[in-house]
Protein backbone atom coordinates (compact mmCIF):
# COMPACT_ATOMS: atom_id res chain seq x y z
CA UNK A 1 3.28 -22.78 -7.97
CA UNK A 2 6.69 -21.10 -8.78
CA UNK A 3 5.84 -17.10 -10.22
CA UNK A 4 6.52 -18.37 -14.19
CA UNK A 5 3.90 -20.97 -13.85
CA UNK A 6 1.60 -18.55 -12.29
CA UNK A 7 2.28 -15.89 -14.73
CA UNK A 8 1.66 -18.71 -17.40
CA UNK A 9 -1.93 -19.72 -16.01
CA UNK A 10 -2.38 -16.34 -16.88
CA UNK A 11 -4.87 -15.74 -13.77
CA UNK A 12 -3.30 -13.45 -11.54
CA UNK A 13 -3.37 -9.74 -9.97
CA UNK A 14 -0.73 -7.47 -10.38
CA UNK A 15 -0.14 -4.64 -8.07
CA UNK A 16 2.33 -2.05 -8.40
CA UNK A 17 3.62 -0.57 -4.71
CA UNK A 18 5.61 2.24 -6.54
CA UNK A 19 4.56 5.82 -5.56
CA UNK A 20 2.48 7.16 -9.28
CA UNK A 21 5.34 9.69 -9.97
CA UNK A 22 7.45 6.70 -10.57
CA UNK A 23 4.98 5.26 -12.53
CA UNK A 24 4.69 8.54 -14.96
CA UNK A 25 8.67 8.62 -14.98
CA UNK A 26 9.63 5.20 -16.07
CA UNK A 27 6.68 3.42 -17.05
CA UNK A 28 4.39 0.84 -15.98
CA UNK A 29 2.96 -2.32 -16.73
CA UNK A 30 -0.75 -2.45 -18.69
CA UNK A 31 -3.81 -4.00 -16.16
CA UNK A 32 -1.26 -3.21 -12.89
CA UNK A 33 -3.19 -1.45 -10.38
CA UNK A 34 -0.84 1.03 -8.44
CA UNK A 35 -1.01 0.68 -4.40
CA UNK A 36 1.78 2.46 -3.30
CA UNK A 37 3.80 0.62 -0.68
CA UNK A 38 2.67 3.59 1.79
CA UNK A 39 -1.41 2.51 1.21
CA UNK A 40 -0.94 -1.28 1.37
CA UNK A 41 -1.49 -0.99 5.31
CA UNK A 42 -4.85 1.12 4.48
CA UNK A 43 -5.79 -0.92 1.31
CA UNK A 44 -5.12 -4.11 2.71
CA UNK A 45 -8.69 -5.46 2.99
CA UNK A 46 -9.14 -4.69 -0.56
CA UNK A 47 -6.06 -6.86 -1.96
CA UNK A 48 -6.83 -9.43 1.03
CA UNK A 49 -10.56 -10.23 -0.74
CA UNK A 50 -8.45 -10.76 -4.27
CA UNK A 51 -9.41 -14.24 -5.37
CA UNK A 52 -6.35 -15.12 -7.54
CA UNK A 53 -2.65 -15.32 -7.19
CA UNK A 54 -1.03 -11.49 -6.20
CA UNK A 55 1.63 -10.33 -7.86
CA UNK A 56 3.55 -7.60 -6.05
CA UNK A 57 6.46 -5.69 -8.15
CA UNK A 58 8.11 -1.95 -7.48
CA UNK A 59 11.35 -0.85 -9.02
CA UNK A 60 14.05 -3.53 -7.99
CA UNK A 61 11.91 -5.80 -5.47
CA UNK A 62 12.75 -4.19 -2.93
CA UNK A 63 9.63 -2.53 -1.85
CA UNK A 64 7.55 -5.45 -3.27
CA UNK A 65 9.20 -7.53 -0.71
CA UNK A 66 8.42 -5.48 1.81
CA UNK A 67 4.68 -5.65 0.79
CA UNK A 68 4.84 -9.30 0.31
CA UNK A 69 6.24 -9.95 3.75
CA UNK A 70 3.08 -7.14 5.38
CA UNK A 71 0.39 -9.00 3.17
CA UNK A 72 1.83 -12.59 4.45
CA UNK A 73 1.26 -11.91 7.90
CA UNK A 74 -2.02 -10.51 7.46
CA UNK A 75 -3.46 -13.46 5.97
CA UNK A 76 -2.48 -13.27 2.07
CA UNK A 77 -2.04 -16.74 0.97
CA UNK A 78 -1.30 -16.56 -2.50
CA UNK A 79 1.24 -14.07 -2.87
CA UNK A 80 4.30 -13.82 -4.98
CA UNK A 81 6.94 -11.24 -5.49
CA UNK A 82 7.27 -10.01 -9.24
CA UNK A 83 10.66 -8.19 -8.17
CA UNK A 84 11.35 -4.96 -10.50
CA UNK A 85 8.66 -3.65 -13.02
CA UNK A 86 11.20 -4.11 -15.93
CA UNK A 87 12.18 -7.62 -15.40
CA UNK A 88 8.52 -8.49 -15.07
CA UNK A 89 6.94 -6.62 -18.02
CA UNK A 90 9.85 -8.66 -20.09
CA UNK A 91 8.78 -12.15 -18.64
CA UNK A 92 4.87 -11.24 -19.10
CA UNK A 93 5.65 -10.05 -22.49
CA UNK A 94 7.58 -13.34 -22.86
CA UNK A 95 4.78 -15.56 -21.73
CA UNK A 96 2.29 -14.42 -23.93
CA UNK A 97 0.48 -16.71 -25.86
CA UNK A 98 1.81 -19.74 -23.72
CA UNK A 99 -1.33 -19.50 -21.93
């Protein structure tokens, strides 16, 4: 499944690696929970036993990426990578109602 057509299922998790100050400074995205990129490591078990699609997104993608790549190798198997917080509020706020 490509990240649209996940997004459009509408069953998925987002997770938001940015650090909270970042989240108080330039917004966030509503139902994200925040796991800065610096917890993943330590949280991992707890995004590992999500049962749906993972969406991973930071500022630019960056970061996300990053995540993506850790999460992979651990054993994640349905990740994607949102890319920057922006870009994917507009495409959730986009695919509303299409699911």
């Amino acid at each position: 499944m490509s990240l649209i057509e996940v997004i459009q299922s509408g069953n998925y998790e987002l997770i938001d690696v940015r650090e909270p100050m970042e989240l108080e400074m330039d917004g966030n995205i509503d139902g994200a929970k925040n796991i800065p990129l610096g917890e993943v490591e330590d949280r991992q078990d707890e995004i590992l036993s999500i049962e749906k699609p993972v969406i991973l997104f930071c500022r630019s993608g960056n970061r996300s990426g990053k995540a993506l790549d850790y999460l992979t190798a651990q054993g994640l198997r349905d990740g994607y990578n949102g890319g920057g917080w922006a870009e994917l509020k507009a495409v959730l706020e986009a695919n509303q109602g299409t699911f």
